[in-house]
PDB file of N, CA and C in Angstrom:
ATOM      1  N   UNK A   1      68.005   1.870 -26.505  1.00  0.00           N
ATOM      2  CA  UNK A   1      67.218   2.503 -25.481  1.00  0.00           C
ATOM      3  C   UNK A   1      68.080   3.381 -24.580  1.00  0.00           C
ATOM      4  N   UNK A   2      69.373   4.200 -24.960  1.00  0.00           N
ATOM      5  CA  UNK A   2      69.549   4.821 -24.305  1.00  0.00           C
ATOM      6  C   UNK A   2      69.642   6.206 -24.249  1.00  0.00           C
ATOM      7  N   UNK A   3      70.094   7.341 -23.666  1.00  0.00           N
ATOM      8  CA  UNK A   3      69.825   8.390 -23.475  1.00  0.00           C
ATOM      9  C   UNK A   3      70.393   8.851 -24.646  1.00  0.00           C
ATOM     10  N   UNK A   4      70.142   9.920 -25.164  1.00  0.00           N
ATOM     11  CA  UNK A   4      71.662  10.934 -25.951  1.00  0.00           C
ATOM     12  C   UNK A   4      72.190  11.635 -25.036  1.00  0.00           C
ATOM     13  N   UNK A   5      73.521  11.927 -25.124  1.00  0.00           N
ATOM     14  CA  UNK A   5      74.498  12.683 -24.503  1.00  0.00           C
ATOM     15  C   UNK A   5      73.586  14.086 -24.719  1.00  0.00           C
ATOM     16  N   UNK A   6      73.800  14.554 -23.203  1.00  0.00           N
ATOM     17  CA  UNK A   6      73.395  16.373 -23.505  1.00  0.00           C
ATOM     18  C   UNK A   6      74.577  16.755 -24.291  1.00  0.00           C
ATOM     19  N   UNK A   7      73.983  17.768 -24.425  1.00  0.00           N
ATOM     20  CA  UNK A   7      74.909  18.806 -25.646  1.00  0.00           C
ATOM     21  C   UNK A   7      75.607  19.840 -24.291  1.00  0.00           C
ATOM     22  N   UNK A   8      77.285  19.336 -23.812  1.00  0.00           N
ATOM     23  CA  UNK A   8      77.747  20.862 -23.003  1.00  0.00           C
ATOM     24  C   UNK A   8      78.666  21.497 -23.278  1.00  0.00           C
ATOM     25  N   UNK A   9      78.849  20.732 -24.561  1.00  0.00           N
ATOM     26  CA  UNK A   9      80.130  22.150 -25.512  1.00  0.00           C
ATOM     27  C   UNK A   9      79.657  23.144 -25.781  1.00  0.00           C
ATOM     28  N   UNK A  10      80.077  24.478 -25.664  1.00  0.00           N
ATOM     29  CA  UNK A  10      79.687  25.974 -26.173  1.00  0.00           C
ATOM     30  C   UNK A  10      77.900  25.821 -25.229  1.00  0.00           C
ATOM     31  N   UNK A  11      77.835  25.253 -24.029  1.00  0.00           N
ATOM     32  CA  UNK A  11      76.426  25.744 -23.749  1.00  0.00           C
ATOM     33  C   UNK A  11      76.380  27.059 -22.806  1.00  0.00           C
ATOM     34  N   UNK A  12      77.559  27.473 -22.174  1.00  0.00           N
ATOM     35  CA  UNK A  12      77.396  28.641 -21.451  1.00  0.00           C
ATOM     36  C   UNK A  12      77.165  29.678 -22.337  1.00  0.00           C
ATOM     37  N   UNK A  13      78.470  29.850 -23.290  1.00  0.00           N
ATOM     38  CA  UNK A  13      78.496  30.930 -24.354  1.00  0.00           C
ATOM     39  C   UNK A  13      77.138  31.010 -25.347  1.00  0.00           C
ATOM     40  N   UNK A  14      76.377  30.174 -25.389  1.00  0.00           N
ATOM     41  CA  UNK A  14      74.841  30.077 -26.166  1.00  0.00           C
ATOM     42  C   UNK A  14      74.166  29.998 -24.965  1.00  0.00           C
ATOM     43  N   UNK A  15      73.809  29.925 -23.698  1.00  0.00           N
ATOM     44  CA  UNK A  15      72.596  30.680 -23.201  1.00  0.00           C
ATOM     45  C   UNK A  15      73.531  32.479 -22.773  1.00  0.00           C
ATOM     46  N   UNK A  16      74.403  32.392 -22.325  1.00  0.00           N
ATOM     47  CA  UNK A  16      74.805  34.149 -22.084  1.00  0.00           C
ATOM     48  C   UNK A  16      74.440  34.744 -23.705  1.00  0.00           C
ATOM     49  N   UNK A  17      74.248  34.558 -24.794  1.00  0.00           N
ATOM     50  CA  UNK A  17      74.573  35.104 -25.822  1.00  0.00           C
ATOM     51  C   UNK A  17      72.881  35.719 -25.780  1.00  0.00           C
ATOM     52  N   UNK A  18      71.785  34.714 -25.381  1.00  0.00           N
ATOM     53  CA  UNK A  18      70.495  34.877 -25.316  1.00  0.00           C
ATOM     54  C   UNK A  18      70.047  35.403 -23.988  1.00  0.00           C
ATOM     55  N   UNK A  19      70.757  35.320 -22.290  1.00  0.00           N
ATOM     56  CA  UNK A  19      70.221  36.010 -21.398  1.00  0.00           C
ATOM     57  C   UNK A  19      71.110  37.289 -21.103  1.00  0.00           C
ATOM     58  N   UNK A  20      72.033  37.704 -21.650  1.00  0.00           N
ATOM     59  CA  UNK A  20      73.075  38.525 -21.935  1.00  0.00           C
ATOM     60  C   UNK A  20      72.263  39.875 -21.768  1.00  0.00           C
ATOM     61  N   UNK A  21      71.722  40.035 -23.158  1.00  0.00           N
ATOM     62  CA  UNK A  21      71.068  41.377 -23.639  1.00  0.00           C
ATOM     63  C   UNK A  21      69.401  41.438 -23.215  1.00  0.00           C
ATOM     64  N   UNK A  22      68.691  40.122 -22.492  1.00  0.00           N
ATOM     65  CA  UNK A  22      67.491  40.171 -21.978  1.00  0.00           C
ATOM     66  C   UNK A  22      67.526  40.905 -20.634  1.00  0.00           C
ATOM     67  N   UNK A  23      68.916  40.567 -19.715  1.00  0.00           N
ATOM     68  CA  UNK A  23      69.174  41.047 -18.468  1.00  0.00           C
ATOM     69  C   UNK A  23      69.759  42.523 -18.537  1.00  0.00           C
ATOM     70  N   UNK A  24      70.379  42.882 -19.746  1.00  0.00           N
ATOM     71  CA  UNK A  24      70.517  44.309 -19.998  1.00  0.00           C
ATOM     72  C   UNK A  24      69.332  44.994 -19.735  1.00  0.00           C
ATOM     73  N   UNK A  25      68.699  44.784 -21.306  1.00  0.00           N
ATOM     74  CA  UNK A  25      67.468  45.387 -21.339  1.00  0.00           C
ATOM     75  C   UNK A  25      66.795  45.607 -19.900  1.00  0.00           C
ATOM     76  N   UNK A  26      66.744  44.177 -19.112  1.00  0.00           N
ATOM     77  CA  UNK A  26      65.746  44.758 -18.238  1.00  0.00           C
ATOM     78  C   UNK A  26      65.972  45.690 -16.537  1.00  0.00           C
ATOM     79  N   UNK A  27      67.420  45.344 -17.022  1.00  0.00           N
ATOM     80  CA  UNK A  27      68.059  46.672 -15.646  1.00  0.00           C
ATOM     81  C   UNK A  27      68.013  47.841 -16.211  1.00  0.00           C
ATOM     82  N   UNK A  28      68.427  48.065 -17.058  1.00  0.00           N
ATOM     83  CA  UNK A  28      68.340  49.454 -17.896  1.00  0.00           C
ATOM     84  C   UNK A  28      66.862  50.127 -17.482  1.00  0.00           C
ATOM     85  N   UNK A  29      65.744  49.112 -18.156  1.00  0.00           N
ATOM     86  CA  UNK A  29      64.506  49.373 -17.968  1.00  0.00           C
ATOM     87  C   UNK A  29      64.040  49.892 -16.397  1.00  0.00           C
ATOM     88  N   UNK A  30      64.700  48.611 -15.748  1.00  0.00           N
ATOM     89  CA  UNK A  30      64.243  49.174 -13.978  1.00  0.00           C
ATOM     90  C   UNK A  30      65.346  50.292 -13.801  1.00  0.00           C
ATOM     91  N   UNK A  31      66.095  50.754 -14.539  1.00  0.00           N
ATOM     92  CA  UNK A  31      66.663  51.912 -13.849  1.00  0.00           C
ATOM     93  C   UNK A  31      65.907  52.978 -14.688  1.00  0.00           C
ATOM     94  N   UNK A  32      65.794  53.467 -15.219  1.00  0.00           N
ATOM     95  CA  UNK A  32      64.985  54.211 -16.230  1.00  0.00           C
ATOM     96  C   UNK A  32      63.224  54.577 -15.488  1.00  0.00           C
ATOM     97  N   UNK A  33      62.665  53.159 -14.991  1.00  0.00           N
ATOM     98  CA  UNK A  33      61.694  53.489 -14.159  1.00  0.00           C
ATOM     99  C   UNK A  33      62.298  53.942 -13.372  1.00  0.00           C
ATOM    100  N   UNK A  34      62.609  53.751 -12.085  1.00  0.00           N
ATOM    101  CA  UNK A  34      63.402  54.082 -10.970  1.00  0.00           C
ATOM    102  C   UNK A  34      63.608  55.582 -11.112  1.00  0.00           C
ATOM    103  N   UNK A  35      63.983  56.153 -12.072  1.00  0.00           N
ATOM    104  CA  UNK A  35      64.498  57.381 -12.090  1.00  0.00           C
ATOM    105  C   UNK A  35      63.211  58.474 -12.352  1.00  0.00           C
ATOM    106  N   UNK A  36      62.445  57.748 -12.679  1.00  0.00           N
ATOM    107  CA  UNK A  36      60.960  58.817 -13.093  1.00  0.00           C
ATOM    108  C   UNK A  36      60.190  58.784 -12.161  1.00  0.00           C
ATOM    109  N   UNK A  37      60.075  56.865 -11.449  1.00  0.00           N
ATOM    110  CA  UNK A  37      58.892  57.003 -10.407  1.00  0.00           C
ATOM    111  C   UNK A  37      59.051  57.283  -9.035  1.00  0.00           C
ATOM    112  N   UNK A  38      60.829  57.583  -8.662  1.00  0.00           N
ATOM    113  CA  UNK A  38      61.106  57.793  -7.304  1.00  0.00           C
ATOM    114  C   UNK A  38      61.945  58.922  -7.733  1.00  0.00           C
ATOM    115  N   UNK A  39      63.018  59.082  -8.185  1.00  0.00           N
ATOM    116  CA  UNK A  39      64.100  60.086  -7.820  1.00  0.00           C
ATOM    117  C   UNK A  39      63.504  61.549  -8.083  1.00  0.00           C
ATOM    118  N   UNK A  40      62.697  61.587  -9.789  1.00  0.00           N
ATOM    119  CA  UNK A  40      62.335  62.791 -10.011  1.00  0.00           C
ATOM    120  C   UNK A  40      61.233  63.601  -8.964  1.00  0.00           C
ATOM    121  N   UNK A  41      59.963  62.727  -8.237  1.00  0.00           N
ATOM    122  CA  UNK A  41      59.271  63.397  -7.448  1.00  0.00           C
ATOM    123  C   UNK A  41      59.626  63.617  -6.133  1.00  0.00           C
ATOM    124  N   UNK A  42      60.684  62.650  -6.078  1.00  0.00           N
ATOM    125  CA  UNK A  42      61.463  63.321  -4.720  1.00  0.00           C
ATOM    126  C   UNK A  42      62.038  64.629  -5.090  1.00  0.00           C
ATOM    127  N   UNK A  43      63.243  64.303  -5.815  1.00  0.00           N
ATOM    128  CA  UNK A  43      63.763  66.299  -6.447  1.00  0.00           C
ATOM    129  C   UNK A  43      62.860  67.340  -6.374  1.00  0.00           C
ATOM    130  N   UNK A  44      61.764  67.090  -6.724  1.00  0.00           N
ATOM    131  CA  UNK A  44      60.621  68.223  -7.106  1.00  0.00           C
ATOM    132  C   UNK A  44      59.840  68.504  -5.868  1.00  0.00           C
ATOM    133  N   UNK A  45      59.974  67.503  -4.574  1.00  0.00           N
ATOM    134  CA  UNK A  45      59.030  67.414  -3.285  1.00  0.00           C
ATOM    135  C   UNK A  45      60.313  68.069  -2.557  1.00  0.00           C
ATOM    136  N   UNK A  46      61.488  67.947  -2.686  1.00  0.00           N
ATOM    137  CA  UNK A  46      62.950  68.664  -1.801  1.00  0.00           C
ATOM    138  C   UNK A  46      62.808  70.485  -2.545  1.00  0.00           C
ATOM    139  N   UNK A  47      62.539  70.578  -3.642  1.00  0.00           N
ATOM    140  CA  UNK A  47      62.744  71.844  -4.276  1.00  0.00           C
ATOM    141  C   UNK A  47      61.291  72.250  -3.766  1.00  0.00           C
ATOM    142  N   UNK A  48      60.006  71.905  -3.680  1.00  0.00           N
ATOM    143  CA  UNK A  48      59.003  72.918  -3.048  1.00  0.00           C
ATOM    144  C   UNK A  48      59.333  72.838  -1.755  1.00  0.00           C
ATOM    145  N   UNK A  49      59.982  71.663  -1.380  1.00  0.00           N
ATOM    146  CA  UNK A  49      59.748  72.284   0.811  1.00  0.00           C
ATOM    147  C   UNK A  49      60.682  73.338   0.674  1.00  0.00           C
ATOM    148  N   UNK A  50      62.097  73.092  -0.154  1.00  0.00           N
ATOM    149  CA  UNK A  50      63.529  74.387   0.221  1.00  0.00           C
ATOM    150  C   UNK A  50      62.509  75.767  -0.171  1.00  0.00           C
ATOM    151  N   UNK A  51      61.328  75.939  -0.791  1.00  0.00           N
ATOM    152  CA  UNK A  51      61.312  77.530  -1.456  1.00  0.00           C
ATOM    153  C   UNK A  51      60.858  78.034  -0.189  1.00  0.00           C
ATOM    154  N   UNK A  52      59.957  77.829   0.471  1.00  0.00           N
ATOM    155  CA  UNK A  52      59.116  78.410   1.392  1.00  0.00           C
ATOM    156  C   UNK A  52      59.767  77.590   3.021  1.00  0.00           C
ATOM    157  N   UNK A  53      60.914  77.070   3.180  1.00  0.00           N
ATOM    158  CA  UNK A  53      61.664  76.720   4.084  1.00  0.00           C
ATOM    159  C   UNK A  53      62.473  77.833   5.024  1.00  0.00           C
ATOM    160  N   UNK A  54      62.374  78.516   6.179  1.00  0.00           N
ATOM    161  CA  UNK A  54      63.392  79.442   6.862  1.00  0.00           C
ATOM    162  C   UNK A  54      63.157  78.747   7.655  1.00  0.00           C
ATOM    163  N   UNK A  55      64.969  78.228   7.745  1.00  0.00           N
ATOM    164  CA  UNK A  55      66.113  77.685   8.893  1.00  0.00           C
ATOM    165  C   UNK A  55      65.754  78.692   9.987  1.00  0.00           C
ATOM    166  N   UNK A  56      66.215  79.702  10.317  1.00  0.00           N
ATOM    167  CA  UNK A  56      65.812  80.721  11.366  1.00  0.00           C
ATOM    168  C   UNK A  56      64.719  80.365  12.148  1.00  0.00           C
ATOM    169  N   UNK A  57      63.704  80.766  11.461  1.00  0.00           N
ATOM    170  CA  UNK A  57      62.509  80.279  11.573  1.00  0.00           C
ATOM    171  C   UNK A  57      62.150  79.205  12.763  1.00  0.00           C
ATOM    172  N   UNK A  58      62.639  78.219  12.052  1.00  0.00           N
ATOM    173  CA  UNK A  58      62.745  76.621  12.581  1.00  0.00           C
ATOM    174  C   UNK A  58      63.829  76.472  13.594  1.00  0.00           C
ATOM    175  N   UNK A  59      64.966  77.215  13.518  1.00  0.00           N
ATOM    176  CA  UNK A  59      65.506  77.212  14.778  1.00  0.00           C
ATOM    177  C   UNK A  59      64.860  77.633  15.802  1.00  0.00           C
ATOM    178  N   UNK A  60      64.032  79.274  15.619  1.00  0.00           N
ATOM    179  CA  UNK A  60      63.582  79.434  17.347  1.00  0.00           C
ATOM    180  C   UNK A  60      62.811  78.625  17.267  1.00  0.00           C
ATOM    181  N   UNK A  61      61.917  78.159  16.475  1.00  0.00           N
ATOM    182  CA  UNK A  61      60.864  77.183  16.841  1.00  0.00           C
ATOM    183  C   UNK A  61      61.506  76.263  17.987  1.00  0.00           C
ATOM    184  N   UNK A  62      62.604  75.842  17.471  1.00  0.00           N
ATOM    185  CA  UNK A  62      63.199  74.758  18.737  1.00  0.00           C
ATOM    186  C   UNK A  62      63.876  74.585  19.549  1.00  0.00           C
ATOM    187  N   UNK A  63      64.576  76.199  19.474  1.00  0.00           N
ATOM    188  CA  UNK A  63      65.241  76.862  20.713  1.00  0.00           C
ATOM    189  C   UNK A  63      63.861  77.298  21.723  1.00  0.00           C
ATOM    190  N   UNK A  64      62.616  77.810  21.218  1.00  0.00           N
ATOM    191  CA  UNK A  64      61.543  78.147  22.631  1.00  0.00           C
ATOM    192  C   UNK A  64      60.821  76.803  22.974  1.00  0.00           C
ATOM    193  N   UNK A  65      61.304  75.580  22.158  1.00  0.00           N
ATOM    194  CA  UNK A  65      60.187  74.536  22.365  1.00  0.00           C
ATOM    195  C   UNK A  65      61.454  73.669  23.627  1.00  0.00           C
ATOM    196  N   UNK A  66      62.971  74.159  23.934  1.00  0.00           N
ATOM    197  CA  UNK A  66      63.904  73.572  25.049  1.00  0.00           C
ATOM    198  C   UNK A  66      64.117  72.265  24.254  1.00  0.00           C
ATOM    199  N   UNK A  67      64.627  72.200  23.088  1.00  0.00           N
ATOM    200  CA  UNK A  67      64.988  70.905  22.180  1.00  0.00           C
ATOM    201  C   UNK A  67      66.876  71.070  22.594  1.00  0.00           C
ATOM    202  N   UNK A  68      66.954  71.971  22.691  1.00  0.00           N
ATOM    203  CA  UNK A  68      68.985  72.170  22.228  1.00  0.00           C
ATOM    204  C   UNK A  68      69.095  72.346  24.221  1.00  0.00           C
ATOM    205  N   UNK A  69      70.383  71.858  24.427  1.00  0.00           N
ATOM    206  CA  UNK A  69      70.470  71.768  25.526  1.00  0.00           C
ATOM    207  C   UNK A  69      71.676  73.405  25.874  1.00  0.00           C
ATOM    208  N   UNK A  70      71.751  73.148  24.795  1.00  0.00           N
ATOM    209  CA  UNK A  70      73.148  74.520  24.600  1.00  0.00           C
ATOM    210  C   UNK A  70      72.604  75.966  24.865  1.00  0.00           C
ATOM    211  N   UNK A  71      71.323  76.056  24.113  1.00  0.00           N
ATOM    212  CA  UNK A  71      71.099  77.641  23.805  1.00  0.00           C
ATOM    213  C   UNK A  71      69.568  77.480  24.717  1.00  0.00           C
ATOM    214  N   UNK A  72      69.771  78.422  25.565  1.00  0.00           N
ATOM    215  CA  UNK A  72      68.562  78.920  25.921  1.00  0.00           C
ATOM    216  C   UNK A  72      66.991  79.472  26.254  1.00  0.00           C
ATOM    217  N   UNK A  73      66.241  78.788  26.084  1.00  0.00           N
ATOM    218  CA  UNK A  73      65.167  79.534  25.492  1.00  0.00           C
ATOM    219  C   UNK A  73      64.867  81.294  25.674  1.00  0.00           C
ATOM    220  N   UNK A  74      64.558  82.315  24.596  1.00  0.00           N
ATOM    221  CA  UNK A  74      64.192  83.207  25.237  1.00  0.00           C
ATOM    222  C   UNK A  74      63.571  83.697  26.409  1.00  0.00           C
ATOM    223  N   UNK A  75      62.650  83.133  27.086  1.00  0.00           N
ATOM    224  CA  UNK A  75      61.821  82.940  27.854  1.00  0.00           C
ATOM    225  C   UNK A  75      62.413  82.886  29.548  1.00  0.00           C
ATOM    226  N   UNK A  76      63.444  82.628  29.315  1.00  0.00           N
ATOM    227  CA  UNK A  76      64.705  82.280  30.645  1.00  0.00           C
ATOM    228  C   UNK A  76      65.897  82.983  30.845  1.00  0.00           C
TER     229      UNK A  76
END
């Protein structure tokens, strides 16, 4: 009536041999998503604001709105 000895010779090297390439696979996988469902529509949402974007523009916007303490508003 008693127990059998567990088996703990070679048991690390036989579960890494089986969660080894499951934990590959599945970072690979979340990086692979990752790269389609966030990075690419960000790239593509940074490349339409830059086309139709003038810095200039947006500066006086916030040089007449008294944002910069440095430069002046026209207006003064």
């Amino acid at each position: 009536m008693s127990l059998p000895k567990p088996v703990m010779r070679g048991m690390l090297a036989k579960r890494l041999r089986f969660h080894l390439p499951i934990a590959f696979a599945l970072s690979l996988g979340a990086a692979i998503a990752f790269k389609y469902t966030v990075t690419e529509p960000r790239k593509r949402a940074y490349a339409e604001f830059y086309k139709t974007y003038d810095s200039v523009k947006e500066f006086n916007a916030m040089r007449e709105a008294g944002i910069f303490e440095s430069v002046r508003p026209s207006g003064e």
